[in-house]
N, C-alpha and C. Protein backbone atom coordinates (compact mmCIF):
# COMPACT_ATOMS: atom_id res chain seq x y z
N UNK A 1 6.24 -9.83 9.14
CA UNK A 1 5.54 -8.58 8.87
C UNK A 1 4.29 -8.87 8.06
N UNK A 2 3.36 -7.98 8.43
CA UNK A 2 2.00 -7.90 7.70
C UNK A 2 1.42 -6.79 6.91
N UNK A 3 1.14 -6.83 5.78
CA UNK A 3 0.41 -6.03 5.26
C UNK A 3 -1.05 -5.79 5.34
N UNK A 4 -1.72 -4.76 6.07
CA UNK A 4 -2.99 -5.02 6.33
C UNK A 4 -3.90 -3.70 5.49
N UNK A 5 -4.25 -4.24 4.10
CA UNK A 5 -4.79 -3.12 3.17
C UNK A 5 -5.92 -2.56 4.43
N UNK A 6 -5.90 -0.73 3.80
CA UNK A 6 -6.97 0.39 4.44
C UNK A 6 -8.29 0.28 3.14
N UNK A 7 -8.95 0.26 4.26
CA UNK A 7 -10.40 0.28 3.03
C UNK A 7 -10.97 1.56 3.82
N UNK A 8 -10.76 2.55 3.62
CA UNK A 8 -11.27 3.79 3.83
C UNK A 8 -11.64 4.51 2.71
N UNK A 9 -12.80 5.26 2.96
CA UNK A 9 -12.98 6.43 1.48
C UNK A 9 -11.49 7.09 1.16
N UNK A 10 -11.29 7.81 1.77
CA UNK A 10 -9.40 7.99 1.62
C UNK A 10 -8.62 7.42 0.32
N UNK A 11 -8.84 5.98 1.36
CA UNK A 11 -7.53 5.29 0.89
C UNK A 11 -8.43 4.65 -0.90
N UNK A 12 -9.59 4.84 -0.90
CA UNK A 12 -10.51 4.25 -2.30
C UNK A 12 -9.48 5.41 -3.05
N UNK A 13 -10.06 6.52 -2.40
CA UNK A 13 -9.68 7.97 -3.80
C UNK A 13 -7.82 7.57 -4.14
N UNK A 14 -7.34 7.27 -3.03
CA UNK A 14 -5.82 7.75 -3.46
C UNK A 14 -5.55 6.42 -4.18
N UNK A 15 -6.57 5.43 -4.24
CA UNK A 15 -6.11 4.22 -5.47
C UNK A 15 -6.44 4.46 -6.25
N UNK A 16 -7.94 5.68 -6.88
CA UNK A 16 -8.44 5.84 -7.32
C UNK A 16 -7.65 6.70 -8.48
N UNK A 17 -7.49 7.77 -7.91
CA UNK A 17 -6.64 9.16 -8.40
C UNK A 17 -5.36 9.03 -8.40
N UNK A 18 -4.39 8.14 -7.24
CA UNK A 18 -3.18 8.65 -7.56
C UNK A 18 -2.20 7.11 -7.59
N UNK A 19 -2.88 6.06 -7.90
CA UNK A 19 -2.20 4.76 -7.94
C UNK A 19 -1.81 4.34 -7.10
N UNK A 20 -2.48 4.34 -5.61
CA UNK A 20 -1.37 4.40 -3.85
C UNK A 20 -2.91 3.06 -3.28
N UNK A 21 -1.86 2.58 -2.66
CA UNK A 21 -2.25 1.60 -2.30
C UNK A 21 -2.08 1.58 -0.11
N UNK A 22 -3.14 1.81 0.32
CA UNK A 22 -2.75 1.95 1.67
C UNK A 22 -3.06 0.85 2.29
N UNK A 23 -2.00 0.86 3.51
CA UNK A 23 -1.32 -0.74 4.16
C UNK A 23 -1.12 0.11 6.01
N UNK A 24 -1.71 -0.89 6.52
CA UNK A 24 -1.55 -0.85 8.27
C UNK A 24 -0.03 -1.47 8.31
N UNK A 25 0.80 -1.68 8.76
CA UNK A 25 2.40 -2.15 8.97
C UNK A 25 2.66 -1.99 10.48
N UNK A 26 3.59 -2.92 10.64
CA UNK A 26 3.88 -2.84 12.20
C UNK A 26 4.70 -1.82 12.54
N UNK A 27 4.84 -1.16 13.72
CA UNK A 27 5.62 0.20 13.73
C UNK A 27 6.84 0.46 13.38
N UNK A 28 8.02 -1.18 13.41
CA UNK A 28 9.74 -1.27 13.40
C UNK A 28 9.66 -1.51 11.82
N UNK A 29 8.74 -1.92 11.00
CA UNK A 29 9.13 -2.09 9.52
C UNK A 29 9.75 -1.08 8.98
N UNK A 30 10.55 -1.42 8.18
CA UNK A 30 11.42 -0.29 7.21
C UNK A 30 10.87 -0.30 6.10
N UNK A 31 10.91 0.62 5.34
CA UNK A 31 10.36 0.89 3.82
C UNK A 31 10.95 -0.18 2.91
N UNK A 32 12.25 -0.63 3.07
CA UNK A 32 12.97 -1.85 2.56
C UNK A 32 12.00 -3.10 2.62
N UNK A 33 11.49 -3.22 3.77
CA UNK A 33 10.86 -4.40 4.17
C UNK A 33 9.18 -4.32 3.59
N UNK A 34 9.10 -3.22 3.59
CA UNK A 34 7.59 -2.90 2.89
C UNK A 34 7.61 -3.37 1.62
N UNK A 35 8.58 -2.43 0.44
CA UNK A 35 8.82 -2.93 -0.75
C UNK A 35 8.66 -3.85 -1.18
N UNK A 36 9.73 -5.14 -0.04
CA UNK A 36 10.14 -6.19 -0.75
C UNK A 36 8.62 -6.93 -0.59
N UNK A 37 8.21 -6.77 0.62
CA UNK A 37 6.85 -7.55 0.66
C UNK A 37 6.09 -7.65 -0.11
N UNK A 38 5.68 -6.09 -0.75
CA UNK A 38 4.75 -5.52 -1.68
C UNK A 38 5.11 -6.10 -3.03
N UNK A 39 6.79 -6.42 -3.72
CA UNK A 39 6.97 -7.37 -4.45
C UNK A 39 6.75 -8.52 -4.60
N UNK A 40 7.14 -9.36 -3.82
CA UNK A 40 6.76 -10.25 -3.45
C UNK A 40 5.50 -10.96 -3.58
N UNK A 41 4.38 -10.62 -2.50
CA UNK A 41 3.27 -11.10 -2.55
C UNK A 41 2.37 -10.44 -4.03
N UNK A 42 2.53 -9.25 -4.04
CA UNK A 42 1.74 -9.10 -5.24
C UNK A 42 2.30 -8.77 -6.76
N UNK A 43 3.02 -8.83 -6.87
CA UNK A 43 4.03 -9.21 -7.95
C UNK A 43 4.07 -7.73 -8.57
N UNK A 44 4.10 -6.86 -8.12
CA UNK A 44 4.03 -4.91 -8.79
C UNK A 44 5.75 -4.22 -8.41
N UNK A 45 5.64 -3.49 -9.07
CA UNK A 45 6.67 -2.44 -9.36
C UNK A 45 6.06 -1.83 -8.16
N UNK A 46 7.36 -1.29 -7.17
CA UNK A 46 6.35 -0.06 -6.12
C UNK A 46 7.44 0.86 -6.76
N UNK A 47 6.91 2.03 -7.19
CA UNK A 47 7.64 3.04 -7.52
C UNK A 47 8.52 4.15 -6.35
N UNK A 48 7.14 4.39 -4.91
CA UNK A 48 7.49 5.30 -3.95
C UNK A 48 6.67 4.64 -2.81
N UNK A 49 7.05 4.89 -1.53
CA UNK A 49 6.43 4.46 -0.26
C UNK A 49 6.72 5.71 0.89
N UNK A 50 5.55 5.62 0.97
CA UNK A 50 5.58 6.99 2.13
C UNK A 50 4.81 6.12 3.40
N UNK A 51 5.59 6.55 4.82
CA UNK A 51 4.91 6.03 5.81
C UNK A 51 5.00 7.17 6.98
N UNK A 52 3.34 7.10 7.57
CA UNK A 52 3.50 8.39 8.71
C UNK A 52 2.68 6.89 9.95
N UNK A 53 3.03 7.72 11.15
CA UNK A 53 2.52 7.22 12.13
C UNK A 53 1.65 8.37 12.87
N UNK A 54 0.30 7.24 12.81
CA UNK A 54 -0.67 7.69 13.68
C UNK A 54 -1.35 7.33 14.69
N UNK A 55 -2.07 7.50 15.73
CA UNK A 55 -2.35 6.88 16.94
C UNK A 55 -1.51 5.37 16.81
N UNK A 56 -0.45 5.64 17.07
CA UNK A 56 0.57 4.61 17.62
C UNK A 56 0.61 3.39 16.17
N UNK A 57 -0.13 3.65 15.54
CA UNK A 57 0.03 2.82 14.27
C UNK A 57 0.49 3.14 13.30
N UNK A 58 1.32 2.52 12.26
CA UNK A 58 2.12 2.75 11.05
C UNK A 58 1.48 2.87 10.06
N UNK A 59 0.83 3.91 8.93
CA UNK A 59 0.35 3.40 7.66
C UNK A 59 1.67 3.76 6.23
N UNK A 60 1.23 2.78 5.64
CA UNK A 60 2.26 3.24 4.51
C UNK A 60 1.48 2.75 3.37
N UNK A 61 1.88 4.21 2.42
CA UNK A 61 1.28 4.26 1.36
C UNK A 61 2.45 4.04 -0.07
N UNK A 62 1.76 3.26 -0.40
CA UNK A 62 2.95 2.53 -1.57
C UNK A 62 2.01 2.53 -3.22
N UNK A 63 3.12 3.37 -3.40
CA UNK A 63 2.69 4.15 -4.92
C UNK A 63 2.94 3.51 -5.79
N UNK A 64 2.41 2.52 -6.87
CA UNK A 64 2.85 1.87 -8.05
C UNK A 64 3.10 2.44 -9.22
N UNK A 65 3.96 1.66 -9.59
CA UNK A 65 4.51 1.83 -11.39
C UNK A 65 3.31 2.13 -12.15
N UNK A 66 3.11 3.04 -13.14
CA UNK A 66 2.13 3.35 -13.93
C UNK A 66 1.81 1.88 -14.63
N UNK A 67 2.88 1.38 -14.39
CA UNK A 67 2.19 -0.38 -15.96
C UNK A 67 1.58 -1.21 -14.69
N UNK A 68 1.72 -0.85 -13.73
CA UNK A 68 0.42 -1.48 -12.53
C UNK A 68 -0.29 -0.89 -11.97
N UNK A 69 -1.35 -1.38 -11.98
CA UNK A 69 -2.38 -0.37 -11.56
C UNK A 69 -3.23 -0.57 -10.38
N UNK A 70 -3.08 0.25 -9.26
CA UNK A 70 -3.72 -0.10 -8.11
C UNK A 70 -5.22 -0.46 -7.87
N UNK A 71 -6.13 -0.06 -8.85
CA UNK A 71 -7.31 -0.89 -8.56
C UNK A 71 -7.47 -1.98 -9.11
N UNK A 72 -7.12 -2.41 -9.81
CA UNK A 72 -6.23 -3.99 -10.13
C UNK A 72 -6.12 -4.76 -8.97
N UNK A 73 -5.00 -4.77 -8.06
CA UNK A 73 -4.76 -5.30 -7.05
C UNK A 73 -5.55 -5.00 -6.04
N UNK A 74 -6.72 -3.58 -6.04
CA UNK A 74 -7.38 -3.49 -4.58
C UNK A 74 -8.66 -4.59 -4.93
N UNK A 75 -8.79 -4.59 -6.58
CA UNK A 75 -9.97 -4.91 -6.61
C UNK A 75 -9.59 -7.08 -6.07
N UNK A 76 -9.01 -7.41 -6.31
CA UNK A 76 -8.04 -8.56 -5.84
C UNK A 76 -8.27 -8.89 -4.53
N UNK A 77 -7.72 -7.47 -3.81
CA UNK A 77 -7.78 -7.65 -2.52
C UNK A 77 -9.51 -7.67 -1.79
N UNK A 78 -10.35 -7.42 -2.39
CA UNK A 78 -11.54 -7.10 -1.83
C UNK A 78 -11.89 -5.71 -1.47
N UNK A 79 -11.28 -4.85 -2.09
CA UNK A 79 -11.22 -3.41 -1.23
C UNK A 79 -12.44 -2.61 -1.81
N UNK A 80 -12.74 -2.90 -3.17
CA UNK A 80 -13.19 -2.36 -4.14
C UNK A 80 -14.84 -3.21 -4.50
């Protein structure tokens, strides 16, 4: 499985405003499998993960622990 950060105005504000971190995911991933990834590779508390599907693609938005902070890690990622 892959995590493929969203660099959309969107997805800036909701790292911005609400600590959410948005991720492209393959369509069979489970929120289990999101988590652990999201532990894993970037070493954060995910507090909540919400995933909707749109034009046939998975996004999931994974909400961090207040003691981590998502522009932290976007800025990491290049998003920012």
């Amino acid at each position: 499985m892959n995590l493929k950060p969203i660099a959309t105005e969107k997805a800036i504000m909701k790292v911005e405003l609400e600590n959410i971190l948005t991720f492209l995911v393959e369509q069979k991933t489970t929120k289990e499998e999101i988590k652990k990834e999201s532990d894993d590779l970037f070493k954060v508390k995910v507090e909540k993960i919400r995933t909707q599907i749109r034009n046939n693609k998975k996004i999931a938005y994974v909400k961090l622990n207040k003691k981590d902070l998502a522009i932290d890690l976007a800025t990491k990622l290049g998003l920012m």
